[in-house]
C-alpha atoms as a PDB file:
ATOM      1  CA  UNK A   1     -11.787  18.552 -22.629  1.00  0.00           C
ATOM      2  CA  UNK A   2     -14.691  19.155 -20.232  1.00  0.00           C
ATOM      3  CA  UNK A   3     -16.699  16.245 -17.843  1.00  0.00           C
ATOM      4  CA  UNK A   4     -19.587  16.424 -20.304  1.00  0.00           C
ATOM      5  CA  UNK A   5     -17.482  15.106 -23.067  1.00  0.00           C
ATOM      6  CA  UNK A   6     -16.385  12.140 -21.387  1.00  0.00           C
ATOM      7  CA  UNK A   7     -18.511   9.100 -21.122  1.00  0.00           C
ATOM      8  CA  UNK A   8     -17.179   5.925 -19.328  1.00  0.00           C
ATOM      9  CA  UNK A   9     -17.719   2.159 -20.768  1.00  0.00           C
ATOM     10  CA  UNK A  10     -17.826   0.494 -17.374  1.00  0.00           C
ATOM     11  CA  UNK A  11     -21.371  -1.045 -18.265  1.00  0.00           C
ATOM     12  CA  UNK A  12     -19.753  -3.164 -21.127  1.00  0.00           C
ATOM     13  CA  UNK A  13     -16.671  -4.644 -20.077  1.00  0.00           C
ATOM     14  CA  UNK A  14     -17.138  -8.172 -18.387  1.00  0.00           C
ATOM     15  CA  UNK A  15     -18.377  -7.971 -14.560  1.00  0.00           C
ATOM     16  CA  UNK A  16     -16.034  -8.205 -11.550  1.00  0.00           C
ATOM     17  CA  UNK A  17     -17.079 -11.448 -10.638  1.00  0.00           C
ATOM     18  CA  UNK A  18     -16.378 -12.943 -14.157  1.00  0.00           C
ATOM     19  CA  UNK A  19     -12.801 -12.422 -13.407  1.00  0.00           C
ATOM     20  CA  UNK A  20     -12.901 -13.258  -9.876  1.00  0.00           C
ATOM     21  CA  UNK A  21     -14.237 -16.777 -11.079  1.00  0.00           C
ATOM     22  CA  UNK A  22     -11.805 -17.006 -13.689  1.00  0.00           C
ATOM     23  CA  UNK A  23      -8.832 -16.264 -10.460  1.00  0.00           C
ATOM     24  CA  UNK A  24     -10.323 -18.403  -7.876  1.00  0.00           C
ATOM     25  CA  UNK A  25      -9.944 -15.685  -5.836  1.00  0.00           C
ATOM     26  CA  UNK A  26     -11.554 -11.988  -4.382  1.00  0.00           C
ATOM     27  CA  UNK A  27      -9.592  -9.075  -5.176  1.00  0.00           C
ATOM     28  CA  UNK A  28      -8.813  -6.809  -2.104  1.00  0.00           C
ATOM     29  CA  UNK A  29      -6.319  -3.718  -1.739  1.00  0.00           C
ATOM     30  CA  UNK A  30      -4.258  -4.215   1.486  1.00  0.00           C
ATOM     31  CA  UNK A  31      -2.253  -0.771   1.457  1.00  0.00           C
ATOM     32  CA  UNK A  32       0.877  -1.282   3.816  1.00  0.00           C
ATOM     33  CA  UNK A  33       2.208   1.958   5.383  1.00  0.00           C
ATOM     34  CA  UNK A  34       4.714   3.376   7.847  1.00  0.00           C
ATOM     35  CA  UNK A  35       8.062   4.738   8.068  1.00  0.00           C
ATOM     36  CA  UNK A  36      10.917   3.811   5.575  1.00  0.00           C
ATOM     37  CA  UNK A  37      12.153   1.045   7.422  1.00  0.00           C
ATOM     38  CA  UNK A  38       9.897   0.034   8.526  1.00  0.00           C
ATOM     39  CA  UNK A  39       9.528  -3.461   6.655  1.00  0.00           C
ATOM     40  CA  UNK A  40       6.550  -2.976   4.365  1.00  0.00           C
ATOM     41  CA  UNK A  41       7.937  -4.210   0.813  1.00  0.00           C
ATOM     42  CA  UNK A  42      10.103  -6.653   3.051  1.00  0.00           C
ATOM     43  CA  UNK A  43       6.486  -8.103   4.159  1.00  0.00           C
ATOM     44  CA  UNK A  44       4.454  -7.134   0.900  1.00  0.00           C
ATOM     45  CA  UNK A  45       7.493  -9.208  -0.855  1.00  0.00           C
ATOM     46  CA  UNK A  46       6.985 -12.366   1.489  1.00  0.00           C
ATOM     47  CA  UNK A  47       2.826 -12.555   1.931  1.00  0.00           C
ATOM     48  CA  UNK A  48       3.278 -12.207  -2.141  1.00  0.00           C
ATOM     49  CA  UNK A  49       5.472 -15.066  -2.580  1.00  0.00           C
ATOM     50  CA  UNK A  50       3.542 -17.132   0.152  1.00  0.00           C
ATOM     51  CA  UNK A  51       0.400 -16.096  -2.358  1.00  0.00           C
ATOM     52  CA  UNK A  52       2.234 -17.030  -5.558  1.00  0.00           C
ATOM     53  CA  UNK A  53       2.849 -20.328  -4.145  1.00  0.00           C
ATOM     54  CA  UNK A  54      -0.629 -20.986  -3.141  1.00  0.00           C
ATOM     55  CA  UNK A  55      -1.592 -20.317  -6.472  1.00  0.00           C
ATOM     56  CA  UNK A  56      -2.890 -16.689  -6.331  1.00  0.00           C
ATOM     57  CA  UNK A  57      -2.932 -13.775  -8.747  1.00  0.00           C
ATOM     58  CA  UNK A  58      -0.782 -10.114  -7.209  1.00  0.00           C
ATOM     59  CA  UNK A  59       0.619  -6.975  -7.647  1.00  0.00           C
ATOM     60  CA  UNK A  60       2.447  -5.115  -5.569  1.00  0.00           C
ATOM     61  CA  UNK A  61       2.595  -1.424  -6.145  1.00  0.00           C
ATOM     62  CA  UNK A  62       5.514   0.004  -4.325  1.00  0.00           C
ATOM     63  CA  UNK A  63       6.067   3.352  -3.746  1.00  0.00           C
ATOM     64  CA  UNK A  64       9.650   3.851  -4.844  1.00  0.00           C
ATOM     65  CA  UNK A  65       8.983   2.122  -7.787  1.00  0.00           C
ATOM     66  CA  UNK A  66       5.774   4.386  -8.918  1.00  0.00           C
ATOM     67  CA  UNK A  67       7.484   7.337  -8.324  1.00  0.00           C
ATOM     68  CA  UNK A  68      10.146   6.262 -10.468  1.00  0.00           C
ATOM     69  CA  UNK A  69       7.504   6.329 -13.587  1.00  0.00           C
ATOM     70  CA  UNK A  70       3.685   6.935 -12.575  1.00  0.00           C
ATOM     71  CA  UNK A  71       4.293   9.368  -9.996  1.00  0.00           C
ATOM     72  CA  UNK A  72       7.816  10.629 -11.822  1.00  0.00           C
ATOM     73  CA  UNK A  73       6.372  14.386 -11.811  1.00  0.00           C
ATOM     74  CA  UNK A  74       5.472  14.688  -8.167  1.00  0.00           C
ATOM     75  CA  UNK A  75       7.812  15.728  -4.991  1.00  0.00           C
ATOM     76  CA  UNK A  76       7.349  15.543  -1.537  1.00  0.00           C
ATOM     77  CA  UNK A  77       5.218  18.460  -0.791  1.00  0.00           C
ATOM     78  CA  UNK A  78       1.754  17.941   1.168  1.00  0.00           C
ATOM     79  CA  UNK A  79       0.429  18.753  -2.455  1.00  0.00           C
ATOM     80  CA  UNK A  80       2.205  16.516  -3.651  1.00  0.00           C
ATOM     81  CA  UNK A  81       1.769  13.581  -1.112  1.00  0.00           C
ATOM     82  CA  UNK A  82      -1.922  13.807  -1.747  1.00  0.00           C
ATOM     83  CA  UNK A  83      -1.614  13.329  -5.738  1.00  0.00           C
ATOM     84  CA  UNK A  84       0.660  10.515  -4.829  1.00  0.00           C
ATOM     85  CA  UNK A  85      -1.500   9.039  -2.858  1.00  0.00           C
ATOM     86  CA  UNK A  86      -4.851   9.261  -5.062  1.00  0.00           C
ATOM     87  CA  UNK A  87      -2.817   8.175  -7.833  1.00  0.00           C
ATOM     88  CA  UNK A  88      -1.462   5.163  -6.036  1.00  0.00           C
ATOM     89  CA  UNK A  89      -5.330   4.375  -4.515  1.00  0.00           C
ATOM     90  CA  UNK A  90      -6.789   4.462  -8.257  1.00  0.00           C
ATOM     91  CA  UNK A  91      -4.346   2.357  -9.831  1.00  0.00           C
ATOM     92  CA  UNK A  92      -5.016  -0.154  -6.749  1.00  0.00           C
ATOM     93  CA  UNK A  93      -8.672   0.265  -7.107  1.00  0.00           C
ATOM     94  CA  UNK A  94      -8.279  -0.943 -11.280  1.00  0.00           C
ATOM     95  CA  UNK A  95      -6.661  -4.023  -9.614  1.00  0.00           C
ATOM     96  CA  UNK A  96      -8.579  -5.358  -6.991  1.00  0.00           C
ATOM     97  CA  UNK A  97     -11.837  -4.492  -8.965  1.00  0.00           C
ATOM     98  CA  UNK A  98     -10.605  -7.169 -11.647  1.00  0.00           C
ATOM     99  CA  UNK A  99      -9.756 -10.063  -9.123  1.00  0.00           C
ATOM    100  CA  UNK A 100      -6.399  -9.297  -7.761  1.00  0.00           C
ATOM    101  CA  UNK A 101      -4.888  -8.968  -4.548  1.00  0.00           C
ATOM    102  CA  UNK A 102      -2.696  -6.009  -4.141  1.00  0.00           C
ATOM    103  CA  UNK A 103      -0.657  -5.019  -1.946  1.00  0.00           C
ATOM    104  CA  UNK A 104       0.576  -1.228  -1.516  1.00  0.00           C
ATOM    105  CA  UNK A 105       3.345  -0.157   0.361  1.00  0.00           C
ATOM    106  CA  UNK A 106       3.374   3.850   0.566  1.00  0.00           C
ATOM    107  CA  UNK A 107       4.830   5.665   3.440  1.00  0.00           C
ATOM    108  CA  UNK A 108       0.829   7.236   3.638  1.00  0.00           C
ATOM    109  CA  UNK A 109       1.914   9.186   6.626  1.00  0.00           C
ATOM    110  CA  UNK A 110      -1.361  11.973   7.576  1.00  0.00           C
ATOM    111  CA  UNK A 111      -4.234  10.396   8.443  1.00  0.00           C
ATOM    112  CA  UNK A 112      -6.286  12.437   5.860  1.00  0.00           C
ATOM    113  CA  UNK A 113      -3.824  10.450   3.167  1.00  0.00           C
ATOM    114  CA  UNK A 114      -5.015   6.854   4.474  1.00  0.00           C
ATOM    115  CA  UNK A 115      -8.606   8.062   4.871  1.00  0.00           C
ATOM    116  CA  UNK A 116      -8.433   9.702   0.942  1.00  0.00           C
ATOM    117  CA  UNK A 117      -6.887   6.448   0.169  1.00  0.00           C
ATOM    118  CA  UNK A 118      -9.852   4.490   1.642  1.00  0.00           C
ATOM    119  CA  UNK A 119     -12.554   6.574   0.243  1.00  0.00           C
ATOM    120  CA  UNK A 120     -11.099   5.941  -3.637  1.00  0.00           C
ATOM    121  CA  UNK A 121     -10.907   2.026  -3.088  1.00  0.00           C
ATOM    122  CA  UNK A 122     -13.693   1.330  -1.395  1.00  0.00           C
ATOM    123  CA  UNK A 123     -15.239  -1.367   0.641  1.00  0.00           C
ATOM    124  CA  UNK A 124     -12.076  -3.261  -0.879  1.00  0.00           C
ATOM    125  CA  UNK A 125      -9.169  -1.216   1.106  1.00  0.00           C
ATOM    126  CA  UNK A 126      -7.622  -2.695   4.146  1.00  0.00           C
ATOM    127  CA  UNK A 127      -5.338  -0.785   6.143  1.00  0.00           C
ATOM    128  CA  UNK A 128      -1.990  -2.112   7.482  1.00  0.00           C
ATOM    129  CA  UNK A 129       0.564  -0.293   9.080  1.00  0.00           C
ATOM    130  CA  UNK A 130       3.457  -1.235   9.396  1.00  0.00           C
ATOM    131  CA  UNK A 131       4.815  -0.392  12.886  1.00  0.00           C
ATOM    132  CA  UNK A 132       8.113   0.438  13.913  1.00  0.00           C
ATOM    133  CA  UNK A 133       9.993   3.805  16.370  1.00  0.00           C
ATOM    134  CA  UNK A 134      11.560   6.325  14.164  1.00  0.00           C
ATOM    135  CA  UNK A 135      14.873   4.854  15.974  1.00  0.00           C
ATOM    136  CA  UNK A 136      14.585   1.355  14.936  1.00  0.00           C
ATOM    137  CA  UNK A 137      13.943   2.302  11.375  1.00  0.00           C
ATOM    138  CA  UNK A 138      16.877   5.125  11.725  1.00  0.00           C
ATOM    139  CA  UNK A 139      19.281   2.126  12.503  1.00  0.00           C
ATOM    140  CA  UNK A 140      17.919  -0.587   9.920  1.00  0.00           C
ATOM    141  CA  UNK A 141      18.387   2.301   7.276  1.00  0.00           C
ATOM    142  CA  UNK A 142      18.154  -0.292   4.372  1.00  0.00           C
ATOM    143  CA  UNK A 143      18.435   2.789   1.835  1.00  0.00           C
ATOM    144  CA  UNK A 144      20.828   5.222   3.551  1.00  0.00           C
ATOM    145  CA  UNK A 145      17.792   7.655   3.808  1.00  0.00           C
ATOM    146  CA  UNK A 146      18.121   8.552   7.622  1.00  0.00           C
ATOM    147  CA  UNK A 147      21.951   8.812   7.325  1.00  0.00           C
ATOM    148  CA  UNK A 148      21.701  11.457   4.748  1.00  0.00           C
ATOM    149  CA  UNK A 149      18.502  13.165   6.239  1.00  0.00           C
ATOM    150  CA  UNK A 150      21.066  13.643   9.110  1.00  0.00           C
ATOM    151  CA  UNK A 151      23.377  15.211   7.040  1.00  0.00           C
ATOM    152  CA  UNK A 152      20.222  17.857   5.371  1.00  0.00           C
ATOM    153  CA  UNK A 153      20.788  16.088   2.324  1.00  0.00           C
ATOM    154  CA  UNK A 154      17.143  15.019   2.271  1.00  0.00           C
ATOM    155  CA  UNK A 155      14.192  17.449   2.929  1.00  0.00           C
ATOM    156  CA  UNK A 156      10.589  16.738   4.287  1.00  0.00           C
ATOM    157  CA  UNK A 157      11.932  13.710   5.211  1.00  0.00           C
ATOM    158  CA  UNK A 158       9.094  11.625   6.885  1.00  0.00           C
ATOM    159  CA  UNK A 159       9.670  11.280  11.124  1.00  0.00           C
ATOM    160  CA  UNK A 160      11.968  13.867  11.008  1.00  0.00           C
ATOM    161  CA  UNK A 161      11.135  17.039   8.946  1.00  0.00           C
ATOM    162  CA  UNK A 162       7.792  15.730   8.398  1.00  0.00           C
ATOM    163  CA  UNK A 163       5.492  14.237  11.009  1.00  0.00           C
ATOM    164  CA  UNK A 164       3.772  10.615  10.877  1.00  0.00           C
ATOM    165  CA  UNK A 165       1.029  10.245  12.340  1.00  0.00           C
ATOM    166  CA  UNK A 166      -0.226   7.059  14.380  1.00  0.00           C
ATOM    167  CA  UNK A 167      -3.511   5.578  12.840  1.00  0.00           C
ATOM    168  CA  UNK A 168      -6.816   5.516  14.743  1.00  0.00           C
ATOM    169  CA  UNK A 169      -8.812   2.533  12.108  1.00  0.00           C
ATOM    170  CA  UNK A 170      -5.401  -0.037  10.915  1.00  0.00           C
ATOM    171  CA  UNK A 171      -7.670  -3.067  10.202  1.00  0.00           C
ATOM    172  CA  UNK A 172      -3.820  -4.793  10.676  1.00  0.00           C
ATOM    173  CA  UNK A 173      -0.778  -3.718  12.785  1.00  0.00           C
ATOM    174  CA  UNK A 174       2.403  -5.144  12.225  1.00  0.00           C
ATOM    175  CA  UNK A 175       5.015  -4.503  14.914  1.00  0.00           C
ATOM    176  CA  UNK A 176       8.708  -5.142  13.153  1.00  0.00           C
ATOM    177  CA  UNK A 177       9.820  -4.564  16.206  1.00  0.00           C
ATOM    178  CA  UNK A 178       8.104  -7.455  18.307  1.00  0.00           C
ATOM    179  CA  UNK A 179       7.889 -10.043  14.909  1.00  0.00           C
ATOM    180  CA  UNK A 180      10.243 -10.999  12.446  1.00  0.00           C
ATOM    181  CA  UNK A 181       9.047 -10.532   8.646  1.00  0.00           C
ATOM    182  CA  UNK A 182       7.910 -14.359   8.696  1.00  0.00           C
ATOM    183  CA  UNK A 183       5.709 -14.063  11.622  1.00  0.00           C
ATOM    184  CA  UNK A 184       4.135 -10.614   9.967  1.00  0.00           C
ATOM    185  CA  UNK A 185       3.617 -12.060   6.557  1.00  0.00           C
ATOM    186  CA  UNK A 186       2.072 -15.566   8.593  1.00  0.00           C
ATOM    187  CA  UNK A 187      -0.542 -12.641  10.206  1.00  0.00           C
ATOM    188  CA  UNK A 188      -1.113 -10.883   7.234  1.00  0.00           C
ATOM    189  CA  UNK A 189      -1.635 -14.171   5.782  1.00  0.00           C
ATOM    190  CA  UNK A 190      -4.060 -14.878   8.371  1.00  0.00           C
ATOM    191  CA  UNK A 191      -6.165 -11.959   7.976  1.00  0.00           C
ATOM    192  CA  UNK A 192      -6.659 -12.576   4.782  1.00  0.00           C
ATOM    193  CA  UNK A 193      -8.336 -15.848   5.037  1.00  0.00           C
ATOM    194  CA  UNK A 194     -10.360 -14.763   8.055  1.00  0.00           C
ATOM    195  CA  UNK A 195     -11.633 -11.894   5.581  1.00  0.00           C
ATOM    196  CA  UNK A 196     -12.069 -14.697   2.542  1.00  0.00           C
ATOM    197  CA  UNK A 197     -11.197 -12.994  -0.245  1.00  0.00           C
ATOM    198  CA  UNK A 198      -8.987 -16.079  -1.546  1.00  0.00           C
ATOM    199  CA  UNK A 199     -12.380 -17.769  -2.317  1.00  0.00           C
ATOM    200  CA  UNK A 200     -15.073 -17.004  -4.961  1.00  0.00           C
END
């Protein structure tokens, strides 16, 4: 099948803000990233209960869990990363563009990645990241990664094999290391009403 043969509907279905006034809300992508560890599903998991409670309509869109289906297909190859990552931003995009807040948490570790990832969603993207030292995430070890990235039995693992780099634009930093998940979601929360996109 070739471009000219495909013809998007976007001018018929009902308009963003339809749905936004349906919500009560603005949809907005906040895409969480750092190293596994780290704490970003920890915090996307809290700041999306703290939302739920208040009322508000989310998704989160974790990365482990859209590799297992979505992304299935793709490894960890800088290929690869990329395809994950565009994948990940477009699905995001579909969501925030119909009211909801949604909150990402990839690893996203290249700059080029965050900035691809910004250029699909749009003026909606907000960048966290999710800061913590390649030690303190190498002791929490929630999923045994570092332990068997130790032992070689995990390649291109990120921080070790493969390099993260810091980012020059996070909208957000959360330090894990200076604030406990409460106090991250509670700023995260924070940002979000000082941006407004929980009012129409």
């Amino acid at each position: 099948m070739t471009a000219e043969n495909i013809h998007p509907e976007f001018h018929r279905f009902l308009k963003r803000e339809d749905k936004e006034q349906l919500l009560g809300q603005r949809g907005v992508v906040l895409w969480m990233y750092g190293l596994s560890g780290s704490g970003k599903s920890t915090i996307a998991n809290a700041v999306e209960r703290r939302l739920f409670e208040e009322g508000r309509f989310t998704v989160i869109l974790d990365g482990d869990n859209l590799r297992s289906g979505l992304n299935g297909n793709l490894g960890f190859s800088d290929e690869d990363r990329r395809e994950n990552v565009r994948r990940n931003a477009e699905v995001a995009k579909l969501f925030a563009r119909q009211g909801v807040i949604t909150l990402v948490s990839v690893i996203t570790p290249r700059r080029a990645l965050r900035d691809l990832a910004r250029e699909v969603v749009g003026e909606d993207f907000v960048e966290v990241h999710v800061k913590a030292s390649f030690e303190t995430c190498a002791r929490r070890d929630p999923k045994g990664l570092y332990a068997k990235a130790q032992r070689g039995e995990v390649t291109q693992f990120t921080g070790k094999d493969s390099g993260f780099e810091e980012p020059e634009k996070a909208e957000v930093v959360l330090d894990t290391e200076a604030r406990s998940v409460e106090e991250s979601a509670a700023r995260l929360m924070e940002f979000l009403r000082s941006r407004s996109p929980l009012n129409t």
